[in-house]
PDB file of N, CA and C in Angstrom:
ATOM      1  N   UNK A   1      69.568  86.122 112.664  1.00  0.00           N
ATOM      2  CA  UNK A   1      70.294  87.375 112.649  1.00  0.00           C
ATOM      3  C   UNK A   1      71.026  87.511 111.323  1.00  0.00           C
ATOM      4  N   UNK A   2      70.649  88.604 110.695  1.00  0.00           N
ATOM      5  CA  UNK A   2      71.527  88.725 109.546  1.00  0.00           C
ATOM      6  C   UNK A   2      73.198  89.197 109.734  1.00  0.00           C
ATOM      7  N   UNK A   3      74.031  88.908 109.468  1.00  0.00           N
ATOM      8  CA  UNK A   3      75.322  89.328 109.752  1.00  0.00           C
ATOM      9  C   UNK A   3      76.383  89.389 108.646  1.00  0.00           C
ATOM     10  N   UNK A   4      77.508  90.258 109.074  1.00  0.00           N
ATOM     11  CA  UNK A   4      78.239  90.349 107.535  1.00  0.00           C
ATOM     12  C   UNK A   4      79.520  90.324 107.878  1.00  0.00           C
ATOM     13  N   UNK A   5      80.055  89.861 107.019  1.00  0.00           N
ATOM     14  CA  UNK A   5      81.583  89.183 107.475  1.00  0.00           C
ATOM     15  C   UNK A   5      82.596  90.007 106.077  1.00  0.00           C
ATOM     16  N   UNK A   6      83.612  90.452 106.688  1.00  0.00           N
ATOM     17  CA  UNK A   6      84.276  91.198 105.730  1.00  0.00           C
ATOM     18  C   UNK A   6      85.279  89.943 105.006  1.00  0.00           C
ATOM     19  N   UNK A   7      85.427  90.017 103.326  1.00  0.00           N
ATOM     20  CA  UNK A   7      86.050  88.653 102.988  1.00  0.00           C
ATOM     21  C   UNK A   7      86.945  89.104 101.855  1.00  0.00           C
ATOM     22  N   UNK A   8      88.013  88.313 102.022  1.00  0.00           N
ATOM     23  CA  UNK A   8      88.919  88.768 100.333  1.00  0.00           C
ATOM     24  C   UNK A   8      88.550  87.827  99.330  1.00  0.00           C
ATOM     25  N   UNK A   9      87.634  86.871  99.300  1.00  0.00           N
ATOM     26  CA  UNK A   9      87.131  86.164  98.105  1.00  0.00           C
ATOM     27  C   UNK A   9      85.797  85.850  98.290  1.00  0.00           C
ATOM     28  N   UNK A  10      85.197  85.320  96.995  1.00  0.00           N
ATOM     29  CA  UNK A  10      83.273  84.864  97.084  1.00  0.00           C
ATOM     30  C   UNK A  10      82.990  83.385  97.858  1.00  0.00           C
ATOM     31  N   UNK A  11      84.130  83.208  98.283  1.00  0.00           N
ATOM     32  CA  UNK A  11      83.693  81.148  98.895  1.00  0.00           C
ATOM     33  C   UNK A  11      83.801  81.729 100.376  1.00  0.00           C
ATOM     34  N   UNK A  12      82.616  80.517 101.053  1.00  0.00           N
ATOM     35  CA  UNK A  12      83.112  80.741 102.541  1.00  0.00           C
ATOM     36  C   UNK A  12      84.381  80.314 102.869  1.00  0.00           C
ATOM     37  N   UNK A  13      84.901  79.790 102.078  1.00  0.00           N
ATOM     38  CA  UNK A  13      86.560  79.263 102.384  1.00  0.00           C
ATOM     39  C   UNK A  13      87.326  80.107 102.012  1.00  0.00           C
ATOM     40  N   UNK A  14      86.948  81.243 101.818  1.00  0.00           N
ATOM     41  CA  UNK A  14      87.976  82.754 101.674  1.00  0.00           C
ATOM     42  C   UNK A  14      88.408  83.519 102.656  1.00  0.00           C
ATOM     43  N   UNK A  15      89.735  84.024 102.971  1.00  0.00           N
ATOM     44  CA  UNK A  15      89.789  84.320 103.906  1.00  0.00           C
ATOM     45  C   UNK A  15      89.290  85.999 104.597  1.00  0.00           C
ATOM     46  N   UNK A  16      89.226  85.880 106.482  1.00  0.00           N
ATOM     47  CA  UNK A  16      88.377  87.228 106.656  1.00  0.00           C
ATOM     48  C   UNK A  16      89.607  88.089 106.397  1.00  0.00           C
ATOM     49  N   UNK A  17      88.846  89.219 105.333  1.00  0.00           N
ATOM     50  CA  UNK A  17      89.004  90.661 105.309  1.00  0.00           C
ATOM     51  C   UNK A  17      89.953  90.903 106.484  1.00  0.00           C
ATOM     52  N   UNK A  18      90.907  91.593 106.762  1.00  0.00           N
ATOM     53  CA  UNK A  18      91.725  92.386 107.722  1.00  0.00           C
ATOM     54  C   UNK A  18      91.246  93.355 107.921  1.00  0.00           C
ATOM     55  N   UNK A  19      90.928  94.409 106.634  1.00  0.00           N
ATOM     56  CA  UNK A  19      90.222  96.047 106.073  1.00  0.00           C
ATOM     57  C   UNK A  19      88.678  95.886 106.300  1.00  0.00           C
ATOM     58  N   UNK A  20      88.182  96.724 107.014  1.00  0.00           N
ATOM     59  CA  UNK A  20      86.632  96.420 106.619  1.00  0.00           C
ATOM     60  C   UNK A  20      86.780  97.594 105.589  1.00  0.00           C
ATOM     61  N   UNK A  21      86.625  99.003 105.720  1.00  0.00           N
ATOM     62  CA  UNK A  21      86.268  99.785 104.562  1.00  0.00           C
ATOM     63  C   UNK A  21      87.027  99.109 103.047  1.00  0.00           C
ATOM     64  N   UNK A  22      88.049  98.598 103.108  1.00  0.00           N
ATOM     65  CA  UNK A  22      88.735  98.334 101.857  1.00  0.00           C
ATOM     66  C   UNK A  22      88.603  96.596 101.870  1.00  0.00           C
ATOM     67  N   UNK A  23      87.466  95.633 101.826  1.00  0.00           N
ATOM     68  CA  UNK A  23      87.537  94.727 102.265  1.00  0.00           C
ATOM     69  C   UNK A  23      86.661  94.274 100.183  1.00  0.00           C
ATOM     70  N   UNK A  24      87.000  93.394  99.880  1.00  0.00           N
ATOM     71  CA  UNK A  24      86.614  92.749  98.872  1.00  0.00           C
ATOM     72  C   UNK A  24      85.348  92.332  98.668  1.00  0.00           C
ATOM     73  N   UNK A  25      85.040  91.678  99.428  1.00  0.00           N
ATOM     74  CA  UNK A  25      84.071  91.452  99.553  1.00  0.00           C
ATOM     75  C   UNK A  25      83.280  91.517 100.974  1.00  0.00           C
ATOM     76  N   UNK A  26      81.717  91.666 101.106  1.00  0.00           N
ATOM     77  CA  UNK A  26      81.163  91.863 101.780  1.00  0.00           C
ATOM     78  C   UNK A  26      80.400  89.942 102.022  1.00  0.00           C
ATOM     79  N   UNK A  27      80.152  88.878 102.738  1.00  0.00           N
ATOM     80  CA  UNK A  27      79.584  87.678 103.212  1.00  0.00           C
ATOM     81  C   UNK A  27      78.399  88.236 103.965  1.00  0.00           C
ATOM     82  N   UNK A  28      77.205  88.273 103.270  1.00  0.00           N
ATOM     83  CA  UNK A  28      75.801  88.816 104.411  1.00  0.00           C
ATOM     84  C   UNK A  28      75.537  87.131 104.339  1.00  0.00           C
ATOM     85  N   UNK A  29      75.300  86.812 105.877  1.00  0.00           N
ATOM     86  CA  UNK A  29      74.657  85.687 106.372  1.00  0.00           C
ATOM     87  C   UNK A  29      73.593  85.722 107.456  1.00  0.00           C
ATOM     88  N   UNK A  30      73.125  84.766 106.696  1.00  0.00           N
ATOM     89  CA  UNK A  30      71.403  84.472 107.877  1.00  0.00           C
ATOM     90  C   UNK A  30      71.600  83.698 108.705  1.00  0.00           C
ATOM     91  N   UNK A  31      72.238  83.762 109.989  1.00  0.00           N
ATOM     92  CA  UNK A  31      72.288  82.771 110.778  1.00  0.00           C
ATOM     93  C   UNK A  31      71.570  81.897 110.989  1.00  0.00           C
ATOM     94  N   UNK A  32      70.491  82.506 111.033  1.00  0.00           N
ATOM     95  CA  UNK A  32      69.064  81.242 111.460  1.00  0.00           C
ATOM     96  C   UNK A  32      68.823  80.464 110.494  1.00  0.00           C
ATOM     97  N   UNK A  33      68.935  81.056 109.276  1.00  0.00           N
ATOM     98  CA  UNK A  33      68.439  79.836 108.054  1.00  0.00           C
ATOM     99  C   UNK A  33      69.671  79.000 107.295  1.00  0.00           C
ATOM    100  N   UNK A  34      70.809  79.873 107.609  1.00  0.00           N
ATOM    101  CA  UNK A  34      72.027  79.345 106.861  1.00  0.00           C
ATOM    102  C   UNK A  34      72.576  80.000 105.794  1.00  0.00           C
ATOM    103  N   UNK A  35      71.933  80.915 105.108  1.00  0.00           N
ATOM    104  CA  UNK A  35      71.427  81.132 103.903  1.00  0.00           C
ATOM    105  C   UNK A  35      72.971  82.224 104.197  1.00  0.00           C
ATOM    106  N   UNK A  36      73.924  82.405 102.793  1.00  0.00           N
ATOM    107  CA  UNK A  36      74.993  83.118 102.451  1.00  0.00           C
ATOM    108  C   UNK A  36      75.228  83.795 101.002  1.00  0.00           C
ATOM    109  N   UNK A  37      75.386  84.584 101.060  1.00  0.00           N
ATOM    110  CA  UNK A  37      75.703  85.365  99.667  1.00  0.00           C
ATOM    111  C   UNK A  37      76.731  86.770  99.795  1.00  0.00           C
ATOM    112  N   UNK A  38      77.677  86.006  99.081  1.00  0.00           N
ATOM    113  CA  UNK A  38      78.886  87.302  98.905  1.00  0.00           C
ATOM    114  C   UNK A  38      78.262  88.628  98.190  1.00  0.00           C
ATOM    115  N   UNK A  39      78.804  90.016  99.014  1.00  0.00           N
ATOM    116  CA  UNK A  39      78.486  91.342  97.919  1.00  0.00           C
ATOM    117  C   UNK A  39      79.663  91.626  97.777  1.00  0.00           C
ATOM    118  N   UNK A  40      80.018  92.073  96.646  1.00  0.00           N
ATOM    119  CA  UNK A  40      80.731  92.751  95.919  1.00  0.00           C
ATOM    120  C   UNK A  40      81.171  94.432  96.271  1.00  0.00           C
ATOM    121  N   UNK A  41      82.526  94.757  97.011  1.00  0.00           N
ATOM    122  CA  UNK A  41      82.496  95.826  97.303  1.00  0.00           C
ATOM    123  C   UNK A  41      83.754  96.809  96.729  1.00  0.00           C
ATOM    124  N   UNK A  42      83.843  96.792  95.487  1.00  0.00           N
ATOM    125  CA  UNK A  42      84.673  96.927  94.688  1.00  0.00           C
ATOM    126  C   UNK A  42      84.895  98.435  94.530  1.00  0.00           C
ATOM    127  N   UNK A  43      83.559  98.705  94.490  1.00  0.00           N
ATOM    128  CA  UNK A  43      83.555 100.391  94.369  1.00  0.00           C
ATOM    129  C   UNK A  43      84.025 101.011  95.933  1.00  0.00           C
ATOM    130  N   UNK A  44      84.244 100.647  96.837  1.00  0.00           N
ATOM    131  CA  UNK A  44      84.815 101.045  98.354  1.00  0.00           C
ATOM    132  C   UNK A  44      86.104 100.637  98.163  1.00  0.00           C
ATOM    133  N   UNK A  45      86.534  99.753  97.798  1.00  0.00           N
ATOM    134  CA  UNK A  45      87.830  99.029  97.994  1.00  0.00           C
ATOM    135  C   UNK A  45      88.754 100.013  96.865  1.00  0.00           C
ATOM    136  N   UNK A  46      87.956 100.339  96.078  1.00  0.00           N
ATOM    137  CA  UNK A  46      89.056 101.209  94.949  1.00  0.00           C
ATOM    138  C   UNK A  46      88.804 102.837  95.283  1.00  0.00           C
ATOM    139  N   UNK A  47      87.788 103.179  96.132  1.00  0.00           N
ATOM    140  CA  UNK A  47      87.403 104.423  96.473  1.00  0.00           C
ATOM    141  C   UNK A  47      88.734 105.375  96.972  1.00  0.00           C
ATOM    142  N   UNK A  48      89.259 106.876  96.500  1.00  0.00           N
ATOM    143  CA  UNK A  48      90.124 107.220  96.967  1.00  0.00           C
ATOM    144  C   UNK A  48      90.250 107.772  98.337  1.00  0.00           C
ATOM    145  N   UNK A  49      89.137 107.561  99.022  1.00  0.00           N
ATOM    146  CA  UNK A  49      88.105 108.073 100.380  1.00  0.00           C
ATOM    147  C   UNK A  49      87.377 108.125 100.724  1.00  0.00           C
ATOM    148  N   UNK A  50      86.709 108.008 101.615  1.00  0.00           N
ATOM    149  CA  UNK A  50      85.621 107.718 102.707  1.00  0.00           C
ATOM    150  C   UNK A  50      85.421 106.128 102.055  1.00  0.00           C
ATOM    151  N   UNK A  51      86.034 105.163 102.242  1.00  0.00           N
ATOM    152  CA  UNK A  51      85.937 103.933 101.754  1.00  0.00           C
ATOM    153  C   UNK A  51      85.178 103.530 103.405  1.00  0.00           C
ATOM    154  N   UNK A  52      85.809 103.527 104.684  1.00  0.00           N
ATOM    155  CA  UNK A  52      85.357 103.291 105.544  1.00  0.00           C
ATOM    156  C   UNK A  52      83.633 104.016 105.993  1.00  0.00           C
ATOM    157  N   UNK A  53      83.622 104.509 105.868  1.00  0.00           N
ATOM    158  CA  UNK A  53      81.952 105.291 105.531  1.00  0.00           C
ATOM    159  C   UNK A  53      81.090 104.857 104.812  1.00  0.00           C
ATOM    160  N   UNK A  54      81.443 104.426 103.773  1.00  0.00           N
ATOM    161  CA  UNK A  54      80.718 104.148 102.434  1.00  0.00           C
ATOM    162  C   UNK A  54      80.062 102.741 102.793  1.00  0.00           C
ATOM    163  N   UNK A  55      81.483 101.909 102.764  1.00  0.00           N
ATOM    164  CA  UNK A  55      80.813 100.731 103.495  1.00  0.00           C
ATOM    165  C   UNK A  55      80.495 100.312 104.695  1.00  0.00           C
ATOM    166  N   UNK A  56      80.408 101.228 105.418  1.00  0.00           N
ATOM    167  CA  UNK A  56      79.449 101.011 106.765  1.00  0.00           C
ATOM    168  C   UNK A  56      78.259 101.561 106.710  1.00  0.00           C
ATOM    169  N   UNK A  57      77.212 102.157 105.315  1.00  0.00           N
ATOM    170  CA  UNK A  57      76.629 102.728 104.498  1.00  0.00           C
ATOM    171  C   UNK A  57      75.994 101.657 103.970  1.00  0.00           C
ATOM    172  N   UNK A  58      76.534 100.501 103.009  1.00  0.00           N
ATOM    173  CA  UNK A  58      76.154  99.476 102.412  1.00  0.00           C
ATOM    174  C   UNK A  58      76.013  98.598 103.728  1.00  0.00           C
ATOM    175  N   UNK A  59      76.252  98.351 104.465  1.00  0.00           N
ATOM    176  CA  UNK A  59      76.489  97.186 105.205  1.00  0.00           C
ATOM    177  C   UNK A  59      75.269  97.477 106.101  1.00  0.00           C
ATOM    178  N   UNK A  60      74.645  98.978 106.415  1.00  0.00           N
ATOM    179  CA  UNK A  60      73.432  99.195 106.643  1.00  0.00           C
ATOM    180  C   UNK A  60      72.316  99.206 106.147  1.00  0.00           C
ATOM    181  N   UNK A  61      72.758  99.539 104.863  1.00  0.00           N
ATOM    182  CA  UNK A  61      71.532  98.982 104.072  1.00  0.00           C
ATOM    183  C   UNK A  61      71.033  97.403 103.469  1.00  0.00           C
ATOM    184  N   UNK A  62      72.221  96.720 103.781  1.00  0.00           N
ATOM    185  CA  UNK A  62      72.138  95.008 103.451  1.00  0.00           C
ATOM    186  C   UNK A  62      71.585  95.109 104.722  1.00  0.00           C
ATOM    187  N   UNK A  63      71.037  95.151 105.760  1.00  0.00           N
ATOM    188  CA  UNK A  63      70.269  95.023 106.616  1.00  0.00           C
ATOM    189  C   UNK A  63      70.949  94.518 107.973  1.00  0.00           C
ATOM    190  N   UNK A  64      71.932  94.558 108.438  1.00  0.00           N
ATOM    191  CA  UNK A  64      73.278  93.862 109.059  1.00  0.00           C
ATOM    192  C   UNK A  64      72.780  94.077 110.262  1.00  0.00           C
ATOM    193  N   UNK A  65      72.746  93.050 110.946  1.00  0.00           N
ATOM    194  CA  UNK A  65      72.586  93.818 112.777  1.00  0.00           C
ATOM    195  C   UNK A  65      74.474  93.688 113.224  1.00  0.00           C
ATOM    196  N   UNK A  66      75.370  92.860 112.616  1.00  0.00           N
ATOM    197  CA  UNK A  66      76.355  92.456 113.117  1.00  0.00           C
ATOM    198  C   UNK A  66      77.824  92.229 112.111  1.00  0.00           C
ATOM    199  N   UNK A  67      78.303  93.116 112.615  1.00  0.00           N
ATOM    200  CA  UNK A  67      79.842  92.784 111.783  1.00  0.00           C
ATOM    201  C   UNK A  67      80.841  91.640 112.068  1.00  0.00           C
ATOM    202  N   UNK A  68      82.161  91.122 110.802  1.00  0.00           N
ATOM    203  CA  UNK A  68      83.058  90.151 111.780  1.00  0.00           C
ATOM    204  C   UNK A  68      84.136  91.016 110.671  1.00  0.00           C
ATOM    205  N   UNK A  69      84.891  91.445 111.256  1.00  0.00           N
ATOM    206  CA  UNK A  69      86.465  92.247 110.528  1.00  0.00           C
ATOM    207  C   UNK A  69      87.637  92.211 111.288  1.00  0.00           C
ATOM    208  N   UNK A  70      88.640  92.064 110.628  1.00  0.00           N
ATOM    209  CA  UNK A  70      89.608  92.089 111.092  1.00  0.00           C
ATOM    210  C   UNK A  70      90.038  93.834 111.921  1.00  0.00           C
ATOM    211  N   UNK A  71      89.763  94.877 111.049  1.00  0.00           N
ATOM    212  CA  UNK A  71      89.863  96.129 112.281  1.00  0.00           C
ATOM    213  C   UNK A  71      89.200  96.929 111.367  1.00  0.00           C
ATOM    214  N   UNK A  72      89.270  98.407 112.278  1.00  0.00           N
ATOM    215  CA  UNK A  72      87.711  99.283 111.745  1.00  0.00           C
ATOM    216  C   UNK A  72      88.581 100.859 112.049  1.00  0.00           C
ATOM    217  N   UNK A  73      88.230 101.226 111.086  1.00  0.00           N
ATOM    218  CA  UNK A  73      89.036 102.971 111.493  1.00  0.00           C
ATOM    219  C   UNK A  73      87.514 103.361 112.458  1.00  0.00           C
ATOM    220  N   UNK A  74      87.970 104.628 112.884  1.00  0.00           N
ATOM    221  CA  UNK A  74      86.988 105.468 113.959  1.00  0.00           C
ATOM    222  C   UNK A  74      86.089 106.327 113.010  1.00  0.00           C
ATOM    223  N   UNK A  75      85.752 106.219 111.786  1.00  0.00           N
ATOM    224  CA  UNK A  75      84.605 106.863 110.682  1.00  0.00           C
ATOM    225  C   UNK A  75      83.799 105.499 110.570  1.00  0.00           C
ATOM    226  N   UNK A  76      84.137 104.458 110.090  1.00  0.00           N
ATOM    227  CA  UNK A  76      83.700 103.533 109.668  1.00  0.00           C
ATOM    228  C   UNK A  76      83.076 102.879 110.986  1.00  0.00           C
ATOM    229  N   UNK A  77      83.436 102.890 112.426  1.00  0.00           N
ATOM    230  CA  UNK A  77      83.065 102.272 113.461  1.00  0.00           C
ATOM    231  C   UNK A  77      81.649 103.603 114.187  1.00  0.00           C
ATOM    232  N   UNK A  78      82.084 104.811 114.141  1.00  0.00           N
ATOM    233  CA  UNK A  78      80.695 105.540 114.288  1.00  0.00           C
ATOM    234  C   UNK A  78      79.438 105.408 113.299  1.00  0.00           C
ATOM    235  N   UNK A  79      79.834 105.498 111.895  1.00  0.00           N
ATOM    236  CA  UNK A  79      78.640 105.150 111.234  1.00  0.00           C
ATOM    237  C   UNK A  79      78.203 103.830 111.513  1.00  0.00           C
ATOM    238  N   UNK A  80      78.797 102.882 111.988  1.00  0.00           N
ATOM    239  CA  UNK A  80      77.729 101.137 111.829  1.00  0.00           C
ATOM    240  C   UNK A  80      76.999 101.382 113.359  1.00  0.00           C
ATOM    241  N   UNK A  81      77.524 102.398 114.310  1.00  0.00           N
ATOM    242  CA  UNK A  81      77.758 102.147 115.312  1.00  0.00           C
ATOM    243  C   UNK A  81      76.255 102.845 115.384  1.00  0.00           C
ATOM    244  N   UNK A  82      75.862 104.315 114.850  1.00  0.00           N
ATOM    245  CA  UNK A  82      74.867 104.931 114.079  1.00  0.00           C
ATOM    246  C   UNK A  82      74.046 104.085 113.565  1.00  0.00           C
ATOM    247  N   UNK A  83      74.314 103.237 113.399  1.00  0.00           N
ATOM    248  CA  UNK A  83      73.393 102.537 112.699  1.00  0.00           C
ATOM    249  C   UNK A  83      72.918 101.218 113.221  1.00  0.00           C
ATOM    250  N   UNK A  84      73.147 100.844 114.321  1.00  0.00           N
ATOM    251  CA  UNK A  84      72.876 100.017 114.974  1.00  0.00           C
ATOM    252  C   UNK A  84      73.548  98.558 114.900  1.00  0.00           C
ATOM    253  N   UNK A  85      74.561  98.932 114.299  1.00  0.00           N
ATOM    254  CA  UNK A  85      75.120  97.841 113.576  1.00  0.00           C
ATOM    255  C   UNK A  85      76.451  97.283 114.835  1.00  0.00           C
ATOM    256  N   UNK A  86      76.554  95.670 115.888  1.00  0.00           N
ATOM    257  CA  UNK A  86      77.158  95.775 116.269  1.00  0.00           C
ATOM    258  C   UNK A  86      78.965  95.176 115.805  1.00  0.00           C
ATOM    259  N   UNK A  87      80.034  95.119 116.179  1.00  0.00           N
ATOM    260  CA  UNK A  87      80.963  95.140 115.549  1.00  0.00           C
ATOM    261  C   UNK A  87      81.825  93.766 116.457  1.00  0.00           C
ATOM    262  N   UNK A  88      82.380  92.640 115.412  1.00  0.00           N
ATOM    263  CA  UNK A  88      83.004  91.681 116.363  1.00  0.00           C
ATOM    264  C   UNK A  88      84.472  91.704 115.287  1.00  0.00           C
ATOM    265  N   UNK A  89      85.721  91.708 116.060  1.00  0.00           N
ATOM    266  CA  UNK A  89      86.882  91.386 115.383  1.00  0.00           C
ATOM    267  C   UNK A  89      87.460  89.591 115.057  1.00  0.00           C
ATOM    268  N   UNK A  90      87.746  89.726 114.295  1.00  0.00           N
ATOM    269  CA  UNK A  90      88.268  88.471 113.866  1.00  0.00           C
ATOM    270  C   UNK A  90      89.333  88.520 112.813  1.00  0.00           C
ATOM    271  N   UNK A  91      90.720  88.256 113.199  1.00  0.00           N
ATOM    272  CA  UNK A  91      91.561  88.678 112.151  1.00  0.00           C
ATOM    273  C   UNK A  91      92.483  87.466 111.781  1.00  0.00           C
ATOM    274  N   UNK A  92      91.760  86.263 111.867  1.00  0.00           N
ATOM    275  CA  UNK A  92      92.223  85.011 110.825  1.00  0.00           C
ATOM    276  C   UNK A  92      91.370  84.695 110.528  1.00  0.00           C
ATOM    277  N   UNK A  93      91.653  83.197 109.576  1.00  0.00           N
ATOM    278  CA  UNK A  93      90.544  81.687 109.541  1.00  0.00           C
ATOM    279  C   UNK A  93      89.706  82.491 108.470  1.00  0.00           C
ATOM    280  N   UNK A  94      89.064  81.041 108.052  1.00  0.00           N
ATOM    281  CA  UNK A  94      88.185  81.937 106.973  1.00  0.00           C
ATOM    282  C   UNK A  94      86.691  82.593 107.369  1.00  0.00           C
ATOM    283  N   UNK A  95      85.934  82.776 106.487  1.00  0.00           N
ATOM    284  CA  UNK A  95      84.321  83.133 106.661  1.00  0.00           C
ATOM    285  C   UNK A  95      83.343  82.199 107.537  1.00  0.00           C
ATOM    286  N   UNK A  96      83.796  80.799 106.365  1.00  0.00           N
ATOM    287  CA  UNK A  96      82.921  79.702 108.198  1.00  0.00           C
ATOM    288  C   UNK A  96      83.400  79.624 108.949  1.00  0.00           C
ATOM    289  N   UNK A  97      84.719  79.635 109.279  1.00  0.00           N
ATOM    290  CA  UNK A  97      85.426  79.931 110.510  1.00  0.00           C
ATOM    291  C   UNK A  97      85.038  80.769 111.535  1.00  0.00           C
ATOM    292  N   UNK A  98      85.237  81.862 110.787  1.00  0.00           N
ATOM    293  CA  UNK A  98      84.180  83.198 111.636  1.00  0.00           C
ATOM    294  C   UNK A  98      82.657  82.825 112.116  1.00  0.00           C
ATOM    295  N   UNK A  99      82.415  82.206 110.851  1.00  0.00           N
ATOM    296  CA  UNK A  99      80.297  82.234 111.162  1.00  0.00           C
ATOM    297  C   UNK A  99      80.104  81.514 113.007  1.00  0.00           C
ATOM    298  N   UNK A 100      81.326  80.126 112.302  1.00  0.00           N
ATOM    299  CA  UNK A 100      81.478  79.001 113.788  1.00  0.00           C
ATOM    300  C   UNK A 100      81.955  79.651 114.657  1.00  0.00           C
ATOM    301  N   UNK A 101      82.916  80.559 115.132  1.00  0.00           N
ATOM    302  CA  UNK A 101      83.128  81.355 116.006  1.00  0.00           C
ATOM    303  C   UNK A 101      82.127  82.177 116.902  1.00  0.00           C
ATOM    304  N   UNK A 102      81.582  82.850 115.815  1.00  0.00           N
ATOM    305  CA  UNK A 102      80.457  84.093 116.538  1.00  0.00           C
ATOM    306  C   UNK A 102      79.257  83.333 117.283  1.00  0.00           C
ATOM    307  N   UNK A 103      78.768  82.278 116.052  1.00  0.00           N
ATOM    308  CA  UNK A 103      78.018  81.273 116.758  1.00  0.00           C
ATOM    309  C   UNK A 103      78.341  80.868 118.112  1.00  0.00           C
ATOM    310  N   UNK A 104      79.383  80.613 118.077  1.00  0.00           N
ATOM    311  CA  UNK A 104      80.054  79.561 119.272  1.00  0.00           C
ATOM    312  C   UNK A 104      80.139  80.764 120.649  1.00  0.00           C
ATOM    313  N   UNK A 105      80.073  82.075 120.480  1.00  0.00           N
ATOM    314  CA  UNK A 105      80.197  83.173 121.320  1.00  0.00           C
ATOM    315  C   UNK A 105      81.422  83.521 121.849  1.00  0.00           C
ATOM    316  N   UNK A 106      82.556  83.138 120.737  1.00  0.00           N
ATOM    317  CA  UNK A 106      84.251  83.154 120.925  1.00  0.00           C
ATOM    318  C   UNK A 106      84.667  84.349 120.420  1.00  0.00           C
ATOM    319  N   UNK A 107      84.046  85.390 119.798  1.00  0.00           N
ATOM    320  CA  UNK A 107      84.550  86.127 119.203  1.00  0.00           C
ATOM    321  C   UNK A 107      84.172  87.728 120.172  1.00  0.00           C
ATOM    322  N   UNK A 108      85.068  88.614 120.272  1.00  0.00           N
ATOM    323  CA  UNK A 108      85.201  89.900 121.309  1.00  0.00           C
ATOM    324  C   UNK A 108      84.577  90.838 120.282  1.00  0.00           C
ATOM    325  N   UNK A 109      83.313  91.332 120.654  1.00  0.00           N
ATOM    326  CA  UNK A 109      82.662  92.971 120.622  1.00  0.00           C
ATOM    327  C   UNK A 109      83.724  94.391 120.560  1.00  0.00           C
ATOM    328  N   UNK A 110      83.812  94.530 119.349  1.00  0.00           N
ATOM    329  CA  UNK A 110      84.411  95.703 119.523  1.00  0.00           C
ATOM    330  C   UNK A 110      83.739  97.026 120.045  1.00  0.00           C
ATOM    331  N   UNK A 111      84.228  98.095 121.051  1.00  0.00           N
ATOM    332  CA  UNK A 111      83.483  99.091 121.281  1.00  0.00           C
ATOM    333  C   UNK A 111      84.040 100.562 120.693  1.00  0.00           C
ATOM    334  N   UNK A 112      85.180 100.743 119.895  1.00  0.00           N
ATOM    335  CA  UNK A 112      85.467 101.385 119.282  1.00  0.00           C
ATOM    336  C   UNK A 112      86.339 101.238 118.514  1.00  0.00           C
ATOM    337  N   UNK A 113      86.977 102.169 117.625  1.00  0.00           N
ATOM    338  CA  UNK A 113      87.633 101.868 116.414  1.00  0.00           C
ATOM    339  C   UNK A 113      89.057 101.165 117.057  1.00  0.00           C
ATOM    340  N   UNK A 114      89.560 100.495 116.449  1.00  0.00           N
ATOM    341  CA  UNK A 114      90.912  99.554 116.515  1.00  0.00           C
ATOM    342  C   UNK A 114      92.211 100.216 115.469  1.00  0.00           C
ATOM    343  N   UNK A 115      91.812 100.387 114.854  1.00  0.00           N
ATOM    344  CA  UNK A 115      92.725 101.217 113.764  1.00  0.00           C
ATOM    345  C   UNK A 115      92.742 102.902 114.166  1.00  0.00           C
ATOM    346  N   UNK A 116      93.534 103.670 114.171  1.00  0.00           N
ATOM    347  CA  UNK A 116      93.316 104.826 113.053  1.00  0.00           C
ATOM    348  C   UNK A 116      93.124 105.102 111.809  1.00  0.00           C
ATOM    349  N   UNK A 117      92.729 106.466 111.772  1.00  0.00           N
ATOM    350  CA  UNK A 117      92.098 106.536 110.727  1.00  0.00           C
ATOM    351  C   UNK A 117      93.202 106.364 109.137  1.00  0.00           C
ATOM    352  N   UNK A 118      92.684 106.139 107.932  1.00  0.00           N
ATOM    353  CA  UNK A 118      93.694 106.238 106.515  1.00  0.00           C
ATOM    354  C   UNK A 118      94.378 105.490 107.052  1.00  0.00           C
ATOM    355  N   UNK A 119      94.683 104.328 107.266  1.00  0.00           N
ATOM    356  CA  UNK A 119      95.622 103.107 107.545  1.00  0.00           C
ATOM    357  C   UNK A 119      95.868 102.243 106.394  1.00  0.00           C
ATOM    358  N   UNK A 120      97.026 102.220 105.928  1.00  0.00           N
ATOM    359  CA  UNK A 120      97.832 101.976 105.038  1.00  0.00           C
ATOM    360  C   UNK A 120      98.077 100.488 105.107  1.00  0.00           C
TER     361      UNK A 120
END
């Protein structure tokens, strides 16, 4: 399963993203093979709007069946949601932390947005 973990640095020892639309970096991981590589989401994170859109936009096109974020406005959670993309919260610990979590089947399915929207 490919999956993407929202991150504020490029190491899996960085910690998860709180922001998904305004999140630093993007962690796409291959569960099955192991295989990890940070994206760069710099242009969302500095975006003056639709940051939550945009990157639930990229995160569909990195091929994502599965999110891990700390919270999700209600734009950003219909488009992944559109897109088949499903959504798990996690708002400590770092990236392998998360990976070992979701793996482990500890981590709660979000079914709609957690935030409102423009959250500061």
């Amino acid at each position: 399963m490919k999956l993407v973990i929202t991150s504020q640095g490029f190491a899996m020892t960085s910690l998860v993203a709180p922001r998904f639309g305004r999140a630093k970096y993007f962690f796409v991981v291959n569960t099955d093979t192991g295989a990890a590589r940070p994206v760069d989401n710099k242009v969302n994170l500095n975006a003056i709007q639709g940051a939550g859109i945009q990157s639930g936009r990229k995160v569909i096109e990195l091929g994502a069946q599965a999110v891990i974020t700390g919270y999700m406005g209600p734009k950003a959670f219909a488009t992944l949601q559109a897109g088949g993309v499903s959504v798990y919260t996690c708002t400590e610990g770092t990236v392998a932390d998360a990976i070992e979590q979701f793996k482990a089947g500890n981590l709660d399915t979000i079914e709609s947005a957690t935030v409102e929207g423009h959250w500061t």
